[in-house]
C-alpha atoms as a PDB file:
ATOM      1  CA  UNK A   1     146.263  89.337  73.633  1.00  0.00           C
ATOM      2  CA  UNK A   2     144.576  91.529  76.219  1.00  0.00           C
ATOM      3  CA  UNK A   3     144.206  90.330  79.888  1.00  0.00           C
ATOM      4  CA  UNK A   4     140.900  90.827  81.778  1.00  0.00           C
ATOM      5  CA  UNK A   5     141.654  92.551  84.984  1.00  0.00           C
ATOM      6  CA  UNK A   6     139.887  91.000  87.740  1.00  0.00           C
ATOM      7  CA  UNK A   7     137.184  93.734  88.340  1.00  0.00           C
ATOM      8  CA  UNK A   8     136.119  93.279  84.273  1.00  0.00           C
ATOM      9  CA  UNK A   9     133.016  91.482  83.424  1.00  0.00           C
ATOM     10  CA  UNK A  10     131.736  90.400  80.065  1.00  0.00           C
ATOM     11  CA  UNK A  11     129.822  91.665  77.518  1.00  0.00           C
ATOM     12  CA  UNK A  12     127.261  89.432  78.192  1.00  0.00           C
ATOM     13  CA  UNK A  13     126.818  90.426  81.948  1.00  0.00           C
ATOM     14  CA  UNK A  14     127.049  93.998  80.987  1.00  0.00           C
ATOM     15  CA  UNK A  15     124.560  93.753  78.264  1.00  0.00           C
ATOM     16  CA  UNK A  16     122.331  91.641  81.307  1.00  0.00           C
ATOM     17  CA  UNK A  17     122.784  94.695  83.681  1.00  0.00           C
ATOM     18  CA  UNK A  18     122.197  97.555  81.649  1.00  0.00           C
ATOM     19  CA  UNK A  19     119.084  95.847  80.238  1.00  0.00           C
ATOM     20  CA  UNK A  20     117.926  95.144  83.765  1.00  0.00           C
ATOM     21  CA  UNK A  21     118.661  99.323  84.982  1.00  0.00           C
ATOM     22  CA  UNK A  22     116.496 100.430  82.166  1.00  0.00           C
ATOM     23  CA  UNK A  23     113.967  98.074  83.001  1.00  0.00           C
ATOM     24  CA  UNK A  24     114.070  99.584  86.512  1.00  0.00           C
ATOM     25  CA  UNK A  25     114.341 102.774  85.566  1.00  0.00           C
ATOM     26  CA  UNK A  26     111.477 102.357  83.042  1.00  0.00           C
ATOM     27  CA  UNK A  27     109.205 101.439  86.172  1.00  0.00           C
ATOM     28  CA  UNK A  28     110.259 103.851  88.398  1.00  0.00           C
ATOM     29  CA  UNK A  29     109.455 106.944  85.141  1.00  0.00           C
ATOM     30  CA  UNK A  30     106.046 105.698  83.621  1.00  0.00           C
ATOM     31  CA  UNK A  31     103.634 105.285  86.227  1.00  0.00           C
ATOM     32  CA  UNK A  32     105.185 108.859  87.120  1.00  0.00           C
ATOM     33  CA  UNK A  33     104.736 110.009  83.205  1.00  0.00           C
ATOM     34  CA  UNK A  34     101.301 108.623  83.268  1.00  0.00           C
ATOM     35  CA  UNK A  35     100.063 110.508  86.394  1.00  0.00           C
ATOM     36  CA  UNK A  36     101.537 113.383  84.389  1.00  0.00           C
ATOM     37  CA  UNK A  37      99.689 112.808  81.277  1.00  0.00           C
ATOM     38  CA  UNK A  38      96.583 111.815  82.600  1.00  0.00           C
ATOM     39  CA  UNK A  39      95.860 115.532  84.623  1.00  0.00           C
ATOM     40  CA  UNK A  40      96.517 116.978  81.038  1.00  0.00           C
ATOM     41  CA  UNK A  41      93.954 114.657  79.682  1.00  0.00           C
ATOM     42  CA  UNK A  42      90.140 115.014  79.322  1.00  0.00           C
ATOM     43  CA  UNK A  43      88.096 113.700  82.137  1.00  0.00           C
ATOM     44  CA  UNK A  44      84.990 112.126  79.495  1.00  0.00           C
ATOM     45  CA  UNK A  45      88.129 110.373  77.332  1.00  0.00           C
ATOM     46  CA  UNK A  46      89.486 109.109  80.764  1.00  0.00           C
ATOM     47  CA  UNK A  47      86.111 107.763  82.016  1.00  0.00           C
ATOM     48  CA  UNK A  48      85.630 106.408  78.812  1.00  0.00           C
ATOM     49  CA  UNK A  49      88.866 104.998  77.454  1.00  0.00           C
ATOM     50  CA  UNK A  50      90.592 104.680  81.056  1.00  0.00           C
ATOM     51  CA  UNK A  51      94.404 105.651  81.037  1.00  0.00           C
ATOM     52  CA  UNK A  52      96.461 105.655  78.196  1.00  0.00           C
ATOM     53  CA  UNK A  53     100.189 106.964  77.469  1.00  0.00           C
ATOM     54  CA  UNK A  54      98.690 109.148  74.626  1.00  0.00           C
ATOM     55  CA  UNK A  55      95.632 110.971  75.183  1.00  0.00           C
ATOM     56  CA  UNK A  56      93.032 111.587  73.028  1.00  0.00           C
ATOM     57  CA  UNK A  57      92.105 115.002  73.593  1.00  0.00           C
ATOM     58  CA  UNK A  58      94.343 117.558  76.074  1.00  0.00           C
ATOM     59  CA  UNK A  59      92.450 119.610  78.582  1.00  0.00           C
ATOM     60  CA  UNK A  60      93.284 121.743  81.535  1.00  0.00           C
ATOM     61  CA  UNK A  61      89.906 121.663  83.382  1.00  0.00           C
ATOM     62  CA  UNK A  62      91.506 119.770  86.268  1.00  0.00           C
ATOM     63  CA  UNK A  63      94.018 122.105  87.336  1.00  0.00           C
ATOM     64  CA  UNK A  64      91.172 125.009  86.124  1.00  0.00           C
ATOM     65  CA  UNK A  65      89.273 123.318  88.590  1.00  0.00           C
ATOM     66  CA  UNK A  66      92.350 123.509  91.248  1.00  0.00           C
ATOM     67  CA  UNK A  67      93.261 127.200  90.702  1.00  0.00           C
ATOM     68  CA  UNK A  68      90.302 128.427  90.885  1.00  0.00           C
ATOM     69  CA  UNK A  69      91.688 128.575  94.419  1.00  0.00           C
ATOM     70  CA  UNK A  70      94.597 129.796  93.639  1.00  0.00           C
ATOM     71  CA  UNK A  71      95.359 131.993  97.285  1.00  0.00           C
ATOM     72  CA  UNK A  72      95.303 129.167  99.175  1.00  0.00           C
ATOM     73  CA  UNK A  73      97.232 127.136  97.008  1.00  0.00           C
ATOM     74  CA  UNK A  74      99.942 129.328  96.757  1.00  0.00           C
ATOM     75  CA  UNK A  75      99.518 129.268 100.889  1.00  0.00           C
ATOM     76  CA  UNK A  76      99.885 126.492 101.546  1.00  0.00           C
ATOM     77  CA  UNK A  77     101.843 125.585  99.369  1.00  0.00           C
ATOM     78  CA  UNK A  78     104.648 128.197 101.402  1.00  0.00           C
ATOM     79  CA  UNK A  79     103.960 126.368 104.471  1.00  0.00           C
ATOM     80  CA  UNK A  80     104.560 122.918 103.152  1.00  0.00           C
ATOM     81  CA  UNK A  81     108.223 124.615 101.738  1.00  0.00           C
ATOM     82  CA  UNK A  82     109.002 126.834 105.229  1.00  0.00           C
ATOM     83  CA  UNK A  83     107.787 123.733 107.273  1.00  0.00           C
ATOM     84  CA  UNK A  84     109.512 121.557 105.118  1.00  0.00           C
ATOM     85  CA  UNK A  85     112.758 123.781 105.090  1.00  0.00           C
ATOM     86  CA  UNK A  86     113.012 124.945 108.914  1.00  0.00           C
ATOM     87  CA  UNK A  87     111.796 121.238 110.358  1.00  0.00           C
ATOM     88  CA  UNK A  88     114.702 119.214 107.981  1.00  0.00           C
ATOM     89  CA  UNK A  89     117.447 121.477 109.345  1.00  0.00           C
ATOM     90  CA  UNK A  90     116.582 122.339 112.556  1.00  0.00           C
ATOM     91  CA  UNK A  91     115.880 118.049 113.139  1.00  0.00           C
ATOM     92  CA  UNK A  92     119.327 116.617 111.555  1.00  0.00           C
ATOM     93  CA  UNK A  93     121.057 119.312 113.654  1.00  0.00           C
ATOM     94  CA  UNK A  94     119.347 118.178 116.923  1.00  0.00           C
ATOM     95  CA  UNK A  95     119.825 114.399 116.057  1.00  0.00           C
ATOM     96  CA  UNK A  96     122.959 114.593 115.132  1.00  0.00           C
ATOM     97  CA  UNK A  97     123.905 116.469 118.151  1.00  0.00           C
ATOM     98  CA  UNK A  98     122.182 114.050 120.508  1.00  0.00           C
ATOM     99  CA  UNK A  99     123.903 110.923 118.493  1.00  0.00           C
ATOM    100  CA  UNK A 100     127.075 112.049 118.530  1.00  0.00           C
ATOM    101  CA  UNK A 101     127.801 112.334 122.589  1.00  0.00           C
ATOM    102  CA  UNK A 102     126.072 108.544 122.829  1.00  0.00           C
ATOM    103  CA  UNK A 103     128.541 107.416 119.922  1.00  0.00           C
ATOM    104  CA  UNK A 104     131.216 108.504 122.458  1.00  0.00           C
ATOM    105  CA  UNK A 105     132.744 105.706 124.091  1.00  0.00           C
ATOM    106  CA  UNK A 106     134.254 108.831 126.834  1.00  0.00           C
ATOM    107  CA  UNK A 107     130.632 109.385 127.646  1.00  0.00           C
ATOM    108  CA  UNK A 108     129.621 107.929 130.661  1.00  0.00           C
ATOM    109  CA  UNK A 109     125.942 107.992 130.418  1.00  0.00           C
ATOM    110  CA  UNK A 110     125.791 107.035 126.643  1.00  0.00           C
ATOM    111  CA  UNK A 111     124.130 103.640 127.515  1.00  0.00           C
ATOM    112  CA  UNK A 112     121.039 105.288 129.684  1.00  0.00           C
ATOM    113  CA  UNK A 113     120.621 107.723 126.783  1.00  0.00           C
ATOM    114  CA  UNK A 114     120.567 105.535 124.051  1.00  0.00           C
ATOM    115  CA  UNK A 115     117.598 103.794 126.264  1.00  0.00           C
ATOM    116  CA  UNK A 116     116.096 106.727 126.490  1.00  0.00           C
ATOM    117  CA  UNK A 117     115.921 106.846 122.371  1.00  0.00           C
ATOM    118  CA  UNK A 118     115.342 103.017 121.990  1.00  0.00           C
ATOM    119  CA  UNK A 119     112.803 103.258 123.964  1.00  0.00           C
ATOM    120  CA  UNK A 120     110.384 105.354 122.033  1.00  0.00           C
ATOM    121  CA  UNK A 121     110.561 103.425 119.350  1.00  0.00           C
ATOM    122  CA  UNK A 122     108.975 100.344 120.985  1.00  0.00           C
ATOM    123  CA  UNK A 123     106.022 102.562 123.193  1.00  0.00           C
ATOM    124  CA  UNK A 124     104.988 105.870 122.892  1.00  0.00           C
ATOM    125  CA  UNK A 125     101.933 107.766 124.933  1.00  0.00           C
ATOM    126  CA  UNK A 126      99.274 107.429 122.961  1.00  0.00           C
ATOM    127  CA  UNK A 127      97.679 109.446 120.359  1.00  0.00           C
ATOM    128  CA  UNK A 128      95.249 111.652 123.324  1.00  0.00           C
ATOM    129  CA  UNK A 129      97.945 112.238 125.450  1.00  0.00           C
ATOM    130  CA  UNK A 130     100.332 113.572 122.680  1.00  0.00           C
ATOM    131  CA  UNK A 131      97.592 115.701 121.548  1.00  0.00           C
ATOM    132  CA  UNK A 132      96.960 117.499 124.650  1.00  0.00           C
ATOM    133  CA  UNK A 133     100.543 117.996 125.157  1.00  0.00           C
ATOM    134  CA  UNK A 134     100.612 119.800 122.285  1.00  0.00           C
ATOM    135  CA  UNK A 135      97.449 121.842 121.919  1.00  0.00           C
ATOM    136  CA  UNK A 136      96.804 122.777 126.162  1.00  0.00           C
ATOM    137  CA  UNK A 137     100.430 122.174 127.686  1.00  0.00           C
ATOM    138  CA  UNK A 138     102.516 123.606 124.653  1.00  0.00           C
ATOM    139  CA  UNK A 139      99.310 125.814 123.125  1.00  0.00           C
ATOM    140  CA  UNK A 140     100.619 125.080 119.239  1.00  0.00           C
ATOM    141  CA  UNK A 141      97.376 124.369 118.260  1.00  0.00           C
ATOM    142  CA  UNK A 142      97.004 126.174 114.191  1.00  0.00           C
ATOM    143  CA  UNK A 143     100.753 127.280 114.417  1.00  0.00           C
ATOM    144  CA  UNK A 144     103.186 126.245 112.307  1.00  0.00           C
ATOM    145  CA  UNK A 145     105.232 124.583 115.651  1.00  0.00           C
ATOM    146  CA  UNK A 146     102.660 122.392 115.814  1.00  0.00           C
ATOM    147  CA  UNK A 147     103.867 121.101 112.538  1.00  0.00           C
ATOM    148  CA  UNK A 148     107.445 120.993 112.951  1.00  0.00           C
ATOM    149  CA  UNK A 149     107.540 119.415 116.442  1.00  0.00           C
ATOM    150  CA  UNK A 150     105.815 116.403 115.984  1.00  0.00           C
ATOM    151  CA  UNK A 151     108.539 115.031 113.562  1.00  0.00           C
ATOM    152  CA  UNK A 152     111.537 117.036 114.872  1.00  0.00           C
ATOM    153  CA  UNK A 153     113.082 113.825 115.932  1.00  0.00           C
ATOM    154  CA  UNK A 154     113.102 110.364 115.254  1.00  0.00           C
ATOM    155  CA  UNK A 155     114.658 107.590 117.085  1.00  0.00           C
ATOM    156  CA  UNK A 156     115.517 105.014 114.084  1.00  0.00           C
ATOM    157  CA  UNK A 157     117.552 108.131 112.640  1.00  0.00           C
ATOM    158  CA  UNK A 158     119.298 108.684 115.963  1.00  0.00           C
ATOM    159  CA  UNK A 159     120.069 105.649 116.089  1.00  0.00           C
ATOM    160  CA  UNK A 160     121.392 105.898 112.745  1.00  0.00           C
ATOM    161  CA  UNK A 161     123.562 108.761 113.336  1.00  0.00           C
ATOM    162  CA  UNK A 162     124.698 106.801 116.064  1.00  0.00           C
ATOM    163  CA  UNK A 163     126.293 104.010 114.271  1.00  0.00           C
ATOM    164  CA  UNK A 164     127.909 105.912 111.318  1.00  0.00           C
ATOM    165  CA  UNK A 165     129.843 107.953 114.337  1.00  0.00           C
ATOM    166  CA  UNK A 166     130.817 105.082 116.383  1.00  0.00           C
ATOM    167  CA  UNK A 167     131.845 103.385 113.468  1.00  0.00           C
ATOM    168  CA  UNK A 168     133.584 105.059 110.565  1.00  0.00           C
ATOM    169  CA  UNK A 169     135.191 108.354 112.794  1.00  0.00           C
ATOM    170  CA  UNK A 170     138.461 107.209 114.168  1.00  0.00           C
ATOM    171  CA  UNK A 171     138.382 107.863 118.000  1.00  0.00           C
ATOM    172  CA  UNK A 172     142.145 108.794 117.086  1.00  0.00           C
ATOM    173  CA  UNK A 173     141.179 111.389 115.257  1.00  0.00           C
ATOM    174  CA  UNK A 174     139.417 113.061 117.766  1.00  0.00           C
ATOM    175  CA  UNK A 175     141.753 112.425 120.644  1.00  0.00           C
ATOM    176  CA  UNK A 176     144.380 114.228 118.363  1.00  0.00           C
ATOM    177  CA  UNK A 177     141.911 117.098 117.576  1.00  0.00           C
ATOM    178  CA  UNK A 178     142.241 117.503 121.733  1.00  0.00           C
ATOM    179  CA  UNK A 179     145.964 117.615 122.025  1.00  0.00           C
ATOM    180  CA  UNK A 180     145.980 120.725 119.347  1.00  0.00           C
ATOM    181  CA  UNK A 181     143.788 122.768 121.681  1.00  0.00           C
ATOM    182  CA  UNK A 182     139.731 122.097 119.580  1.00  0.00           C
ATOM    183  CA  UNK A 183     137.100 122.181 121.777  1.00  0.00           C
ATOM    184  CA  UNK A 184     134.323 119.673 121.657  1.00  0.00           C
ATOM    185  CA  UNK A 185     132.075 121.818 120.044  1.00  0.00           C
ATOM    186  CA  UNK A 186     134.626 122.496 117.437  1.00  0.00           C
ATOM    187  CA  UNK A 187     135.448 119.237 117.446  1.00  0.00           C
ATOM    188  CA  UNK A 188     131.466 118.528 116.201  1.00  0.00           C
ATOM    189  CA  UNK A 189     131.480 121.280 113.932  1.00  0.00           C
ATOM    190  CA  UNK A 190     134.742 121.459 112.042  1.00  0.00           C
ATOM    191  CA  UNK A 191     135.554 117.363 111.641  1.00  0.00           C
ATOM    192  CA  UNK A 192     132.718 115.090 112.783  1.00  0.00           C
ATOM    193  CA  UNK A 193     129.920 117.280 110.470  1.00  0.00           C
ATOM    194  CA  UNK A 194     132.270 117.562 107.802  1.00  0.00           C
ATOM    195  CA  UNK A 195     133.113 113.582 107.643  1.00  0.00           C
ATOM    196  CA  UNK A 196     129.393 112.473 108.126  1.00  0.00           C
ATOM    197  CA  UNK A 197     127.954 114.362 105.279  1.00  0.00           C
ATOM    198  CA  UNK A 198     126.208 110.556 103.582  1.00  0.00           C
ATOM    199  CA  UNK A 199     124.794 109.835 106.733  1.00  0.00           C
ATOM    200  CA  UNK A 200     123.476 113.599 106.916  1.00  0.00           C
ATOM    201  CA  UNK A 201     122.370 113.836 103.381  1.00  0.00           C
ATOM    202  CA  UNK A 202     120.806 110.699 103.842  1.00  0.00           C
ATOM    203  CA  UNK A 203     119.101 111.557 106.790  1.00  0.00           C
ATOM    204  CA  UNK A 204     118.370 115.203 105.255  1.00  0.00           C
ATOM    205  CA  UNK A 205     115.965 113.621 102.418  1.00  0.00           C
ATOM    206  CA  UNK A 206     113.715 111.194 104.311  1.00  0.00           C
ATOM    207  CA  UNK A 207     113.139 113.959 106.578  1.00  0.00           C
ATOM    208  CA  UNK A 208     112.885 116.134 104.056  1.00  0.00           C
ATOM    209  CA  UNK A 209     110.183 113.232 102.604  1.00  0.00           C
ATOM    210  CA  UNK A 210     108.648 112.627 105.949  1.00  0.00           C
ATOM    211  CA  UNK A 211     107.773 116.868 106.171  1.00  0.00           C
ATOM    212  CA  UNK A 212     106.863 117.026 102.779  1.00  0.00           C
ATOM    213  CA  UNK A 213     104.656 114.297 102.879  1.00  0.00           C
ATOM    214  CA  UNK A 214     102.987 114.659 106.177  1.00  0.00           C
ATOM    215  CA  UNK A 215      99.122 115.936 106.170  1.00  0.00           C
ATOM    216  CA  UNK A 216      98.166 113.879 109.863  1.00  0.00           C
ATOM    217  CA  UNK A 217      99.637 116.702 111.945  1.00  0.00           C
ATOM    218  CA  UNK A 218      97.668 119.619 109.812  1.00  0.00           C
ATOM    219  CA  UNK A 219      94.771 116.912 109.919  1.00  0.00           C
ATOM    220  CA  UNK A 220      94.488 116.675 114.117  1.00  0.00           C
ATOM    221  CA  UNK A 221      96.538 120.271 114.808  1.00  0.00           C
ATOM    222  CA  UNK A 222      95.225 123.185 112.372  1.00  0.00           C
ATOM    223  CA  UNK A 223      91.125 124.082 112.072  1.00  0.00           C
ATOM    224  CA  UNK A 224      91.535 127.074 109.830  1.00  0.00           C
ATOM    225  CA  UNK A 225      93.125 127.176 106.441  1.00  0.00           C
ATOM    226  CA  UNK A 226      95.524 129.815 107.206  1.00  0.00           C
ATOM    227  CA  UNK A 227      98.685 127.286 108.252  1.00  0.00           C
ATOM    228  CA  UNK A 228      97.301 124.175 106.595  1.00  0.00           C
ATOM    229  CA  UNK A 229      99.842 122.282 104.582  1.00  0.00           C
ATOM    230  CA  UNK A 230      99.403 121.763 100.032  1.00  0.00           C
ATOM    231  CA  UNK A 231      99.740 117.787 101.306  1.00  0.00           C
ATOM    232  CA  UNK A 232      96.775 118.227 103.650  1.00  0.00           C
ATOM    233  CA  UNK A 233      94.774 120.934 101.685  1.00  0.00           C
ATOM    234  CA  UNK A 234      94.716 118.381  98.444  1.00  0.00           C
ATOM    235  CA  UNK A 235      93.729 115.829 100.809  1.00  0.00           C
ATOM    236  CA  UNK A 236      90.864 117.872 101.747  1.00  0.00           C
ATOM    237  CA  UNK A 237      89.611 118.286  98.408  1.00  0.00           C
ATOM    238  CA  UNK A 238      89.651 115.134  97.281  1.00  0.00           C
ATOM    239  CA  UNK A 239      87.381 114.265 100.077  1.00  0.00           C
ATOM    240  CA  UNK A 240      84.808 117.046  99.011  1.00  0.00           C
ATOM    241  CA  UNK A 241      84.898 116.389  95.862  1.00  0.00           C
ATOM    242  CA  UNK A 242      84.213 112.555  96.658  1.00  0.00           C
ATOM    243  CA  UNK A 243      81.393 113.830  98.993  1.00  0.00           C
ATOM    244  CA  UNK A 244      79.491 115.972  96.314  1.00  0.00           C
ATOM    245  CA  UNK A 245      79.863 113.284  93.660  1.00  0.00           C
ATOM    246  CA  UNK A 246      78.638 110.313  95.839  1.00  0.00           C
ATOM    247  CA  UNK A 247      76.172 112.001  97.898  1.00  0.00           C
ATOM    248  CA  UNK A 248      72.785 111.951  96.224  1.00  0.00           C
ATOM    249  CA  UNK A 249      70.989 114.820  98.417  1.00  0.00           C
ATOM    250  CA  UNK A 250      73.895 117.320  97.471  1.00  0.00           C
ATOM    251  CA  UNK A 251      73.181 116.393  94.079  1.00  0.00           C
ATOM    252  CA  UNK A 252      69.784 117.131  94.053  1.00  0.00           C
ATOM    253  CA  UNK A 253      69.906 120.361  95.935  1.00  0.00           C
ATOM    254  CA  UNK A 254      72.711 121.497  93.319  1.00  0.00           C
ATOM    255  CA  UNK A 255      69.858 120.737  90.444  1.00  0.00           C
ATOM    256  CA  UNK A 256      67.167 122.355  92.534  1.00  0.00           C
ATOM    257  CA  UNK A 257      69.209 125.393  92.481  1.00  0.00           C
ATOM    258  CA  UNK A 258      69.328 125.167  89.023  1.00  0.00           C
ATOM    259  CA  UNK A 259      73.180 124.382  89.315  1.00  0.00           C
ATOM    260  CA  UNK A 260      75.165 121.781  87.590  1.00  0.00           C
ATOM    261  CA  UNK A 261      77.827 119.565  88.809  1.00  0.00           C
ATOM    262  CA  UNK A 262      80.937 118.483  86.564  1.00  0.00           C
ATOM    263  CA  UNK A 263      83.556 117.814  88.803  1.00  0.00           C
ATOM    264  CA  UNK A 264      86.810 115.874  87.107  1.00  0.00           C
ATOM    265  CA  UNK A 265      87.211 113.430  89.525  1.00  0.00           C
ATOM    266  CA  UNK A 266      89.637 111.126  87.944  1.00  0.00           C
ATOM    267  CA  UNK A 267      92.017 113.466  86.565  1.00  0.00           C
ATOM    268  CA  UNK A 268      92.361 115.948  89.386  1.00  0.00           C
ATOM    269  CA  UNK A 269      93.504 113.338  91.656  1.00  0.00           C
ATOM    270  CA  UNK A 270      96.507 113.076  89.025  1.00  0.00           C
ATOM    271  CA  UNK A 271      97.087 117.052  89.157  1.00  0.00           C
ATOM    272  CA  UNK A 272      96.670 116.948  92.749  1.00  0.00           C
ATOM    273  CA  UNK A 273      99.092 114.150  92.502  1.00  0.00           C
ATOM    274  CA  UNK A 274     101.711 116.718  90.240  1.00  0.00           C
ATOM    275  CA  UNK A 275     101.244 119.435  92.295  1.00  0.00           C
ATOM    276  CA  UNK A 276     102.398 117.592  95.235  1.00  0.00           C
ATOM    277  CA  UNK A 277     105.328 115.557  94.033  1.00  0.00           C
ATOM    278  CA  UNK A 278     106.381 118.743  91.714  1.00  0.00           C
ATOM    279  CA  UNK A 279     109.152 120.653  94.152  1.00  0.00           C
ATOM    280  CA  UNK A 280     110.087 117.070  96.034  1.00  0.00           C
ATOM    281  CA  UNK A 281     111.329 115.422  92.866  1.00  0.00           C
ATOM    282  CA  UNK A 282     114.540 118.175  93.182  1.00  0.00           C
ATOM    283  CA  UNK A 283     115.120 117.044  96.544  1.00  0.00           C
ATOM    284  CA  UNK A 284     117.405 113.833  95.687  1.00  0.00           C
ATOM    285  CA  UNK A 285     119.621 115.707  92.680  1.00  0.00           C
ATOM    286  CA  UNK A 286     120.275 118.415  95.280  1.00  0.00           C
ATOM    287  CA  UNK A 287     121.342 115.696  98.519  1.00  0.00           C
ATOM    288  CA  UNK A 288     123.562 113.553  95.898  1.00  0.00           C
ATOM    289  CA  UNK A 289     126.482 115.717  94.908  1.00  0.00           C
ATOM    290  CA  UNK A 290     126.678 115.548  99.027  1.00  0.00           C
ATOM    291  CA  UNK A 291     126.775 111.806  99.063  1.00  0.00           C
ATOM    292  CA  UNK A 292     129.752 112.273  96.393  1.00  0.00           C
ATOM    293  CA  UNK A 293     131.148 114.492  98.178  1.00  0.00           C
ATOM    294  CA  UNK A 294     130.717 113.005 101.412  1.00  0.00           C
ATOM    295  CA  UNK A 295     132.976 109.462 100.172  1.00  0.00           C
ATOM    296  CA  UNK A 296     135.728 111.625  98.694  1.00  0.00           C
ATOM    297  CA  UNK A 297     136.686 113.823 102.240  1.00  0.00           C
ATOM    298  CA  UNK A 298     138.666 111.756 104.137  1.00  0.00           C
ATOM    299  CA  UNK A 299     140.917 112.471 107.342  1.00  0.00           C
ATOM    300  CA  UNK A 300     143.413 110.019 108.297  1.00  0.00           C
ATOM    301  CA  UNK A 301     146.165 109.876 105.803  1.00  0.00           C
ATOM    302  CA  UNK A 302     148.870 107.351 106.150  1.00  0.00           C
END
């Protein structure tokens, strides 16, 4: 007769929890699958029939409509991946570095800079004086600085940082690093980085979210369409197209012109929608062999 070990569960419970992951994971896919299936679709069915899992007749007029563009597409589309890129490295290295000297219970002015960081996360300036800062102290205005700065560093991720130091490196571990000769900055480089890699993967994808994601800073920083963002360009054109479709004196001086307007409204929001989720959905498969990685390295052996 075969003992259950005390981790085991039942059949029953396992049946019960794989049941309830595929529903979860069935959620998470379809509204996904539909956006997907719904830009391939044709905009009369859609208006007609609404959204369905099977269309009734394919059509590539929406991303027709989209590429008809293409240049600046594939423009900004480079500055959402080198802002994206440069801003999520450049920002966990500058967090973690501030994080890990207030995590130091050696540091005698950890308290007055962890204020510092609290601090802006109950006030901040305002949204005027932030934007003169940037645009007539810093003169970023239609750079790409101007959208790499603004989210370079958050305090709820310091913060973070913070606690994962202070509480899962050994402060004997680093004292011992000292008496063999390392260096703080080695010290940093060679074990604290090294041991903190599911905190920095962790911290590595939101940001890596929060830059892909971000269309405010093109929105109040960048006039031109030169360094404008795919997030903030797709933004844009959903707005004109809303504007030409709702407006009745556009309309009529399109017909007067002897023009016609047949803009796919419904399912260009869902290739719009495709074309900006597309590269970010690689993000996550890329940060979790470091979270693996991450809870295998360990340091203190007995």
């Amino acid at each position: 007769m075969n003992r259950r070990r005390p981790n085991d569960i039942s059949n029953t419970a396992n049946i019960i929890i794989n049941l309830f992951f595929w529903f979860h994971t069935a959620v998470c896919i379809l509204p996904l699958l539909l956006v997907i299936i719904v830009s391939f679709s044709d905009e009369k069915a859609v208006l007609i029939n609404g959204y369905n899992f099977i269309p009734e007749s394919f059509s590539l007029s929406a991303y027709r409509f989209l590429f008809k563009d293409w240049e600046q597409i594939v423009r900004s589309f480079g500055v959402s991946v080198f802002v994206t890129a440069v801003g999520t490295v450049v920002s966990v290295i500058i967090m973690a570095m501030y994080a890990y000297p207030i995590s130091r219970r050696d540091f005698p002015h950890k308290n007055v800079f962890s204020f510092f960081m609290f601090f802006t996360m109950l006030f901040n300036g305002g949204l005027v004086p932030w934007y003169l800062v940037y645009t007539q102290m810093l003169n970023f205005k239609n750079t790409l600085f101007a959208l790499i700065l603004p989210l370079l560093v958050s305090a709820f991720f310091v913060l973070m940082l913070r606690t994962f130091f202070s509480g899962t490196i050994p402060p004997a571990l680093i004292e011992s690093a000292k008496i063999d000769g390392a260096g703080e900055f080695r010290i940093f480089v060679q074990i604290i980085l090294p041991l903190s890699l599911p905190v920095l993967a962790t911290v590595s994808l939101f940001q890596t979210l929060n830059y892909w994601n971000d269309w405010f800073t093109s929105l109040v920083f960048i006039t031109g369409n030169q360094n404008v963002n795919l997030q903030y360009l797709m933004y844009k054109t959903m707005l004109d197209i809303q504007f030409l479709t709702s407006n009745t004196q556009a309309l009529q001086a399109i017909n007067q012109s002897g023009g016609g307007l047949n803009l796919p409204t419904e399912t260009v929001r869902m290739a719009m929608a495709v074309l900006g989720i597309g590269p970010i959905v690689f993000a996550y498969p890329f940060f979790q062999k470091y979270f693996v990685k991450g809870l295998t390295v360990g340091a203190v052996k007995g």
